[in-house]
C-alpha atoms as a PDB file:
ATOM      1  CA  UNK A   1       0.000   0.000   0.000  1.00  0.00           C
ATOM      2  CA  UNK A   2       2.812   2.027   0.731  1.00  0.00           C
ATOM      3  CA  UNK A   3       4.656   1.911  -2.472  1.00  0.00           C
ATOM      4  CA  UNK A   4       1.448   2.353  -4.330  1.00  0.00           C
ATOM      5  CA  UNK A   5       0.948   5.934  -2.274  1.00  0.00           C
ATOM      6  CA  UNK A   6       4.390   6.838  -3.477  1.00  0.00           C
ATOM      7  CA  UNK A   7       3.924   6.067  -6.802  1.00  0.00           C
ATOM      8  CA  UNK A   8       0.873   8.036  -6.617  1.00  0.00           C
ATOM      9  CA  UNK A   9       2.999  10.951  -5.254  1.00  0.00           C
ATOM     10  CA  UNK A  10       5.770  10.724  -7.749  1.00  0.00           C
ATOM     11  CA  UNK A  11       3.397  10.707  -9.999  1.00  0.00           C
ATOM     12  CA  UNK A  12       1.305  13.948  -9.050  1.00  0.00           C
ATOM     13  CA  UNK A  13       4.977  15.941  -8.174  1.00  0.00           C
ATOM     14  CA  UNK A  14       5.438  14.782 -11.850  1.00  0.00           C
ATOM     15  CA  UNK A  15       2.560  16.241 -13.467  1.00  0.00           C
ATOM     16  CA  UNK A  16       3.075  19.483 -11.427  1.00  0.00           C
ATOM     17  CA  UNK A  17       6.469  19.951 -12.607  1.00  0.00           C
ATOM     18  CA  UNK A  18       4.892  20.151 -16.271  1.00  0.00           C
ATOM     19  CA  UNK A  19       2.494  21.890 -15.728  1.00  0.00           C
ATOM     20  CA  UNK A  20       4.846  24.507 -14.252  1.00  0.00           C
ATOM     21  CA  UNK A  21       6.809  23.856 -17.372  1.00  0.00           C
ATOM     22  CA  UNK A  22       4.497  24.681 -19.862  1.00  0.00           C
ATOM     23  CA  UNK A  23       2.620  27.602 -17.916  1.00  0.00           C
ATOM     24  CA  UNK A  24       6.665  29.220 -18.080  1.00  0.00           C
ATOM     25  CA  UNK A  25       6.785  28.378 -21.714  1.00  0.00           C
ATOM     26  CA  UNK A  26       3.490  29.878 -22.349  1.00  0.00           C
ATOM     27  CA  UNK A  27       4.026  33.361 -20.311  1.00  0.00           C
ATOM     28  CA  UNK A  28       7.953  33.381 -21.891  1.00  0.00           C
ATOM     29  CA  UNK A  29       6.243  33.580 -25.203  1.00  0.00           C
ATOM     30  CA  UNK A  30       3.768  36.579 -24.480  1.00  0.00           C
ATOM     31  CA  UNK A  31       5.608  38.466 -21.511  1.00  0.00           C
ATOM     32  CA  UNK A  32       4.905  41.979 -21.767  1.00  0.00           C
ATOM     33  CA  UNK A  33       8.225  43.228 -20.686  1.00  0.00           C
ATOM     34  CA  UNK A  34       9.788  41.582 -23.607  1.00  0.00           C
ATOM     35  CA  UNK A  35      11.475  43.830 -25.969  1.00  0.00           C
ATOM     36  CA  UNK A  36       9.821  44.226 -29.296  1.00  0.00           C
ATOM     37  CA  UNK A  37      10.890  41.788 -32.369  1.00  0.00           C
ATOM     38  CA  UNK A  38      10.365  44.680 -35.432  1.00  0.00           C
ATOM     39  CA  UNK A  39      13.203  46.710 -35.925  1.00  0.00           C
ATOM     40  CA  UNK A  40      11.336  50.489 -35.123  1.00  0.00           C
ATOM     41  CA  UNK A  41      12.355  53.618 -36.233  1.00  0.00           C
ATOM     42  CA  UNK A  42      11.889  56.421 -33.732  1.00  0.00           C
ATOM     43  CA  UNK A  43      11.298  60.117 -34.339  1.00  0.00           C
ATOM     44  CA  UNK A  44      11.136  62.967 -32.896  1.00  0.00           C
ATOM     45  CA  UNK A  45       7.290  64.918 -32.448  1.00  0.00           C
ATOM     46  CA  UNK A  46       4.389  62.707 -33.083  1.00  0.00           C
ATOM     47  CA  UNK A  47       3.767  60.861 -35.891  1.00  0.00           C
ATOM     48  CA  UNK A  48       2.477  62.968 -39.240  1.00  0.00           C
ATOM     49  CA  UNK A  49       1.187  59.749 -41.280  1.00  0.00           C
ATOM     50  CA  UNK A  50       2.362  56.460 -40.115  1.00  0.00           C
ATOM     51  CA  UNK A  51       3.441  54.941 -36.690  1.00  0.00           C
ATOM     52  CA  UNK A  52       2.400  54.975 -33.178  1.00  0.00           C
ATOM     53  CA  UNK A  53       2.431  58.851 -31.415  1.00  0.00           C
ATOM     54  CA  UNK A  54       3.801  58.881 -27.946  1.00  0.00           C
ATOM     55  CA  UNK A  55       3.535  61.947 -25.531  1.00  0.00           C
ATOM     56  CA  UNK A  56       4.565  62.240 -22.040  1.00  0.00           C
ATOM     57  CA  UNK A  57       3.750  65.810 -20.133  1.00  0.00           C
ATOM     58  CA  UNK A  58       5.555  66.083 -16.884  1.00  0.00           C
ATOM     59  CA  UNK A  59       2.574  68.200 -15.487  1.00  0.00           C
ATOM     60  CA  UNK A  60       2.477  71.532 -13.370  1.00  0.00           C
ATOM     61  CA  UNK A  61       5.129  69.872 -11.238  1.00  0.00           C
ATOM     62  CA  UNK A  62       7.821  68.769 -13.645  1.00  0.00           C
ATOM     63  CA  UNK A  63      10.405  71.109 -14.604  1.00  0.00           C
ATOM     64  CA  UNK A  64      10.893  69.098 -17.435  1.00  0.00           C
ATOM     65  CA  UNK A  65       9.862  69.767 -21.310  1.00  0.00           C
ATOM     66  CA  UNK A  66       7.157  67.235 -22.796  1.00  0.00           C
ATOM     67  CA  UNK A  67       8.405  64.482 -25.235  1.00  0.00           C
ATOM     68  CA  UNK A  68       6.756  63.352 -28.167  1.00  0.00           C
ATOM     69  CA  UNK A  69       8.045  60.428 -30.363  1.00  0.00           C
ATOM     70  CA  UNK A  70       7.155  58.624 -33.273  1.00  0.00           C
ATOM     71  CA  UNK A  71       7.384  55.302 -33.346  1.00  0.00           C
ATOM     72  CA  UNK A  72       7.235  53.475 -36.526  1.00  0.00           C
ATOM     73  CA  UNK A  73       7.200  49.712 -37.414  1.00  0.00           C
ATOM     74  CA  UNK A  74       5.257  49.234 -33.951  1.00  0.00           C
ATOM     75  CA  UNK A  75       3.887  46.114 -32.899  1.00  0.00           C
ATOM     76  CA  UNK A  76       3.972  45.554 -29.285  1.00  0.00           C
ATOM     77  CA  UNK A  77       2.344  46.466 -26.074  1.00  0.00           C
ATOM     78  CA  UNK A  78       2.296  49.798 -24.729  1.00  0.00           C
ATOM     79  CA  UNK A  79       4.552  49.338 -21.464  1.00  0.00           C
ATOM     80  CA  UNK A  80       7.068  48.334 -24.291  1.00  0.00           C
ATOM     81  CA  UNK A  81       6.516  51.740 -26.546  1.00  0.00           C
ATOM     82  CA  UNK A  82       8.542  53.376 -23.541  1.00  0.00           C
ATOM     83  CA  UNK A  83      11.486  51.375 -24.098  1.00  0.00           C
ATOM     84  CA  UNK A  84      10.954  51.269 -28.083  1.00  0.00           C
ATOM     85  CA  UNK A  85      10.755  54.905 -28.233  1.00  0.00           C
ATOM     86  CA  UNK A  86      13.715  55.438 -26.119  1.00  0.00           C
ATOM     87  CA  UNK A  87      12.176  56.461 -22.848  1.00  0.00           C
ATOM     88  CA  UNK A  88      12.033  54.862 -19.487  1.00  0.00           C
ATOM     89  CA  UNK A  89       9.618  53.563 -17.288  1.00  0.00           C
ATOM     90  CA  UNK A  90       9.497  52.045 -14.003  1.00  0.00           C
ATOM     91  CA  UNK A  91       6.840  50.036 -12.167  1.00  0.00           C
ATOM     92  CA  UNK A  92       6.730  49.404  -8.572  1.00  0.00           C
ATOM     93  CA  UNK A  93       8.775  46.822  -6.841  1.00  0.00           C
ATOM     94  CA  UNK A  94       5.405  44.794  -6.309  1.00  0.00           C
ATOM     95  CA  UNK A  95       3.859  45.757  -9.192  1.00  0.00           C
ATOM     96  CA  UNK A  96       6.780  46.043 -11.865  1.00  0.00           C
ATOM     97  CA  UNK A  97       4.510  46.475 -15.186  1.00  0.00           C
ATOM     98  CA  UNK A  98       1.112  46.873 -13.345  1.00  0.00           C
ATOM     99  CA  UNK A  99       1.528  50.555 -12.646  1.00  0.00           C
ATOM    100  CA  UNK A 100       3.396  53.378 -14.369  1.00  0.00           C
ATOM    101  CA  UNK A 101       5.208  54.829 -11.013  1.00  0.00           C
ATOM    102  CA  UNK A 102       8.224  56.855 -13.277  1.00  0.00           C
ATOM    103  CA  UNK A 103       8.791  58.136 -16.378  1.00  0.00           C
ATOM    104  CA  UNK A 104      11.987  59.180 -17.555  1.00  0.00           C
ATOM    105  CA  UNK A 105      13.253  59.355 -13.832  1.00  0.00           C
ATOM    106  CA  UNK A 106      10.358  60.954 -12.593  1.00  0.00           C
ATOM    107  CA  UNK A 107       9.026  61.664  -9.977  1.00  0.00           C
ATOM    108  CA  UNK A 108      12.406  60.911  -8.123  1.00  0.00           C
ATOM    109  CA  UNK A 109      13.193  58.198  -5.423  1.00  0.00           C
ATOM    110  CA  UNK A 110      12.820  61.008  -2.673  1.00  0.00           C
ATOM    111  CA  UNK A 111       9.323  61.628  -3.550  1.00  0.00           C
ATOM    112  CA  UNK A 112       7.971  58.388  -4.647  1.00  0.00           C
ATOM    113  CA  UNK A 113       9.888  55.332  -3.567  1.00  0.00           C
ATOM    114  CA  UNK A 114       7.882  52.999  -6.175  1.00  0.00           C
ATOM    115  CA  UNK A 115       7.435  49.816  -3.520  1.00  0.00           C
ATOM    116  CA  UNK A 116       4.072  48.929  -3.512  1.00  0.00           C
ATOM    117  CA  UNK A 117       1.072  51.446  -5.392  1.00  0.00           C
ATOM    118  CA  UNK A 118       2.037  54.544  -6.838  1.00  0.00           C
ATOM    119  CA  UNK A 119       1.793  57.529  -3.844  1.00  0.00           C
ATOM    120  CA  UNK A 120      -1.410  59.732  -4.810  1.00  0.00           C
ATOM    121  CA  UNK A 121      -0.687  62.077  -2.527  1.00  0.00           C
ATOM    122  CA  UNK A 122       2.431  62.999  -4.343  1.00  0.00           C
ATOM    123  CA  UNK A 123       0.813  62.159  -8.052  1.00  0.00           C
ATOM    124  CA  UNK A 124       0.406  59.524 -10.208  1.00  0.00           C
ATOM    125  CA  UNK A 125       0.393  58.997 -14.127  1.00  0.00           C
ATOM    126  CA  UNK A 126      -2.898  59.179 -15.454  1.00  0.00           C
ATOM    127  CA  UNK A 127      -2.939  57.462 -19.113  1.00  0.00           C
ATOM    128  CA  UNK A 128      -4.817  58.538 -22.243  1.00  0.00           C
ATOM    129  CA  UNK A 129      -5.382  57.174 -25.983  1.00  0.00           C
ATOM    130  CA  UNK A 130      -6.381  58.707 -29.503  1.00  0.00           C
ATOM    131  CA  UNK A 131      -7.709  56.172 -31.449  1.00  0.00           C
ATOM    132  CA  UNK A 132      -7.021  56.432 -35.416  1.00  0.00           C
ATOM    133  CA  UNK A 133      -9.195  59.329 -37.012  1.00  0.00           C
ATOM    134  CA  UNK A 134      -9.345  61.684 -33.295  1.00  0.00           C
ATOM    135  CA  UNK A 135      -8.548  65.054 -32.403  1.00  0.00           C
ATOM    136  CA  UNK A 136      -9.011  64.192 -28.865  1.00  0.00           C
ATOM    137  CA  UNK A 137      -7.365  61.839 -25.900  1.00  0.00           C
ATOM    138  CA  UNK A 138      -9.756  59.780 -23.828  1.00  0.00           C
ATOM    139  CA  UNK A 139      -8.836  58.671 -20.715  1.00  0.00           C
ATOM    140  CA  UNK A 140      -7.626  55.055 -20.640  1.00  0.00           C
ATOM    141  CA  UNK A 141      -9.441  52.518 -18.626  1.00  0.00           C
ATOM    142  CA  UNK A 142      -7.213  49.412 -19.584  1.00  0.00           C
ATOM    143  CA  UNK A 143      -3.343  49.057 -18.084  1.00  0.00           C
ATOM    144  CA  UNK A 144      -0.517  49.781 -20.402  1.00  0.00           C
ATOM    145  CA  UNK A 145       0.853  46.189 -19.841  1.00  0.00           C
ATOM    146  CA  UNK A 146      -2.378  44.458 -21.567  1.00  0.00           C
ATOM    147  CA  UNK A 147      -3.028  47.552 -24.467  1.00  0.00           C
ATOM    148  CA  UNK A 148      -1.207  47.115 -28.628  1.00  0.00           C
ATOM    149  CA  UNK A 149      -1.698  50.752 -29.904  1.00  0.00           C
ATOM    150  CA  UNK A 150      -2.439  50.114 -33.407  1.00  0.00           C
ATOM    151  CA  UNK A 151      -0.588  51.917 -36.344  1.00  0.00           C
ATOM    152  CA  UNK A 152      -2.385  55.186 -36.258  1.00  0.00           C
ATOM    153  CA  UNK A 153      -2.798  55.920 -32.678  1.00  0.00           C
ATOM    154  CA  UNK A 154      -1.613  58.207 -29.837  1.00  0.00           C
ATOM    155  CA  UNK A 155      -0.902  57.820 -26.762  1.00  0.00           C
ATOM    156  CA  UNK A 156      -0.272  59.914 -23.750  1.00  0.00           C
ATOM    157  CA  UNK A 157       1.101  59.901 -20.169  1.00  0.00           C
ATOM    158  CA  UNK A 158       0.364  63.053 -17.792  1.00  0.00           C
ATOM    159  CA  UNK A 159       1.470  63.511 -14.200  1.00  0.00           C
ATOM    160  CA  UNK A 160      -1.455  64.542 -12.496  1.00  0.00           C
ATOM    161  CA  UNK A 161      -0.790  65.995  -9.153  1.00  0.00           C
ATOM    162  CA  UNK A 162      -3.220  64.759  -5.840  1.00  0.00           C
ATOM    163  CA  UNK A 163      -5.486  68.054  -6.593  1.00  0.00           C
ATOM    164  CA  UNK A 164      -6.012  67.790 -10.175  1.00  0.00           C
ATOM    165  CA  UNK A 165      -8.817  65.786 -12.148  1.00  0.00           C
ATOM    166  CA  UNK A 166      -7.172  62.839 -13.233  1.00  0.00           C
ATOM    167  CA  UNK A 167      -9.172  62.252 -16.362  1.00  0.00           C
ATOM    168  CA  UNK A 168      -8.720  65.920 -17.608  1.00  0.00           C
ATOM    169  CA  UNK A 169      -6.481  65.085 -20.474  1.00  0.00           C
ATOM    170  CA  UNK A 170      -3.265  67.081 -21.848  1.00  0.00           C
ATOM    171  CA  UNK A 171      -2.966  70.211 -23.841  1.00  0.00           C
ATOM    172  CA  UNK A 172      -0.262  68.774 -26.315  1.00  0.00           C
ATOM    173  CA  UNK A 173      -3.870  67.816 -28.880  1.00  0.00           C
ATOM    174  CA  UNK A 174      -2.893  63.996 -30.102  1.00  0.00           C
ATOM    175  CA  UNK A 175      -1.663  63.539 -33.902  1.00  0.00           C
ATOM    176  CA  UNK A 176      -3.945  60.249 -35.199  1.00  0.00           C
ATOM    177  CA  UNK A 177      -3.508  59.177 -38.676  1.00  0.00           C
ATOM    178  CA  UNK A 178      -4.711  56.602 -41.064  1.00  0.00           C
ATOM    179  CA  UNK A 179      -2.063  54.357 -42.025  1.00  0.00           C
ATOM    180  CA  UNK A 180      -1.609  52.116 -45.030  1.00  0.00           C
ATOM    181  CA  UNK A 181      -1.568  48.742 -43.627  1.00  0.00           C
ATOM    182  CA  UNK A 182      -5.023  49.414 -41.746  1.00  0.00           C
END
């Protein structure tokens, strides 16, 4: 009876260690922190015609000028656009692509350490899409980590400070286009 329960337990210890196997292979091959495959061109402003528009505005708090990129050849999620326009971005240490905690260095470790959920009472990063054809940004309700801006689109990244309305959208007006392979 004994050797049959251990059988039974090698057995199950087996099966979990491919299960684990294959549930590793199968988040390896979609893991949004991956770089992107394409090979992207990035350029400076937002896009005019083709390519995916990215805007960050450092807010009434950041001393530092907005950045807009073009990203062409674009494929990927948009927690990788950062990296595939050239920017950075940082997550927490609990949450390392579930929230946007810095961009581009800010805010700064003295302000906002980044550990668990982004400190609202020092500001957060409220996010915001054009979709192909608008003049406007709307507020985005999904998380950059699970969102593939299409060829076309704009995005946008604000710091919004605790007192401000965190769905009232930037001033830089988004660049959409139609593009060719749509």
């Amino acid at each position: 009876m004994r050797l049959l329960v251990r059988l039974a337990l090698l057995g199950l210890v087996g099966l979990v260690a491919i299960g684990f196997a294959l549930n590793q292979w199968v988040q390896t091959d979609s893991n949004p922190t991956e770089s992107p495959k394409s090979s992207v061109v990035v350029l400076n402003g937002q896009c005019e015609t083709e390519g995916v528009s990215l805007v960050i505005d450092f807010g009434a708090e950041g001393d530092i000028q907005s950045l807009e990129k073009c990203v062409l050849n674009y494929t990927d999620t948009s927690w990788n656009l950062f990296e595939a326009a050239g920017t950075t971005v940082t997550g927490t240490s609990k949450y390392p692509i579930g929230f946007v905690c810095r961009i581009q260095g800010f805010p700064d470790e003295s302000h906002e350490p980044c550990l668990d959920m982004p400190n609202t009472k020092v500001g957060s990063w409220a996010y915001f899409v054009a979709p192909t054809g608008s003049k406007e940004w709307q507020y985005s309700t999904w998380g950059a980590a699970n969102h593939k801006p299409a060829c076309g689109t704009a995005e946008a990244w604000l710091f919004k400070l605790p007192s401000e309305d965190l769905e009232e959208p930037p001033l830089i007006k988004p660049k959409t286009s139609v593009c060719s392979s749509n």
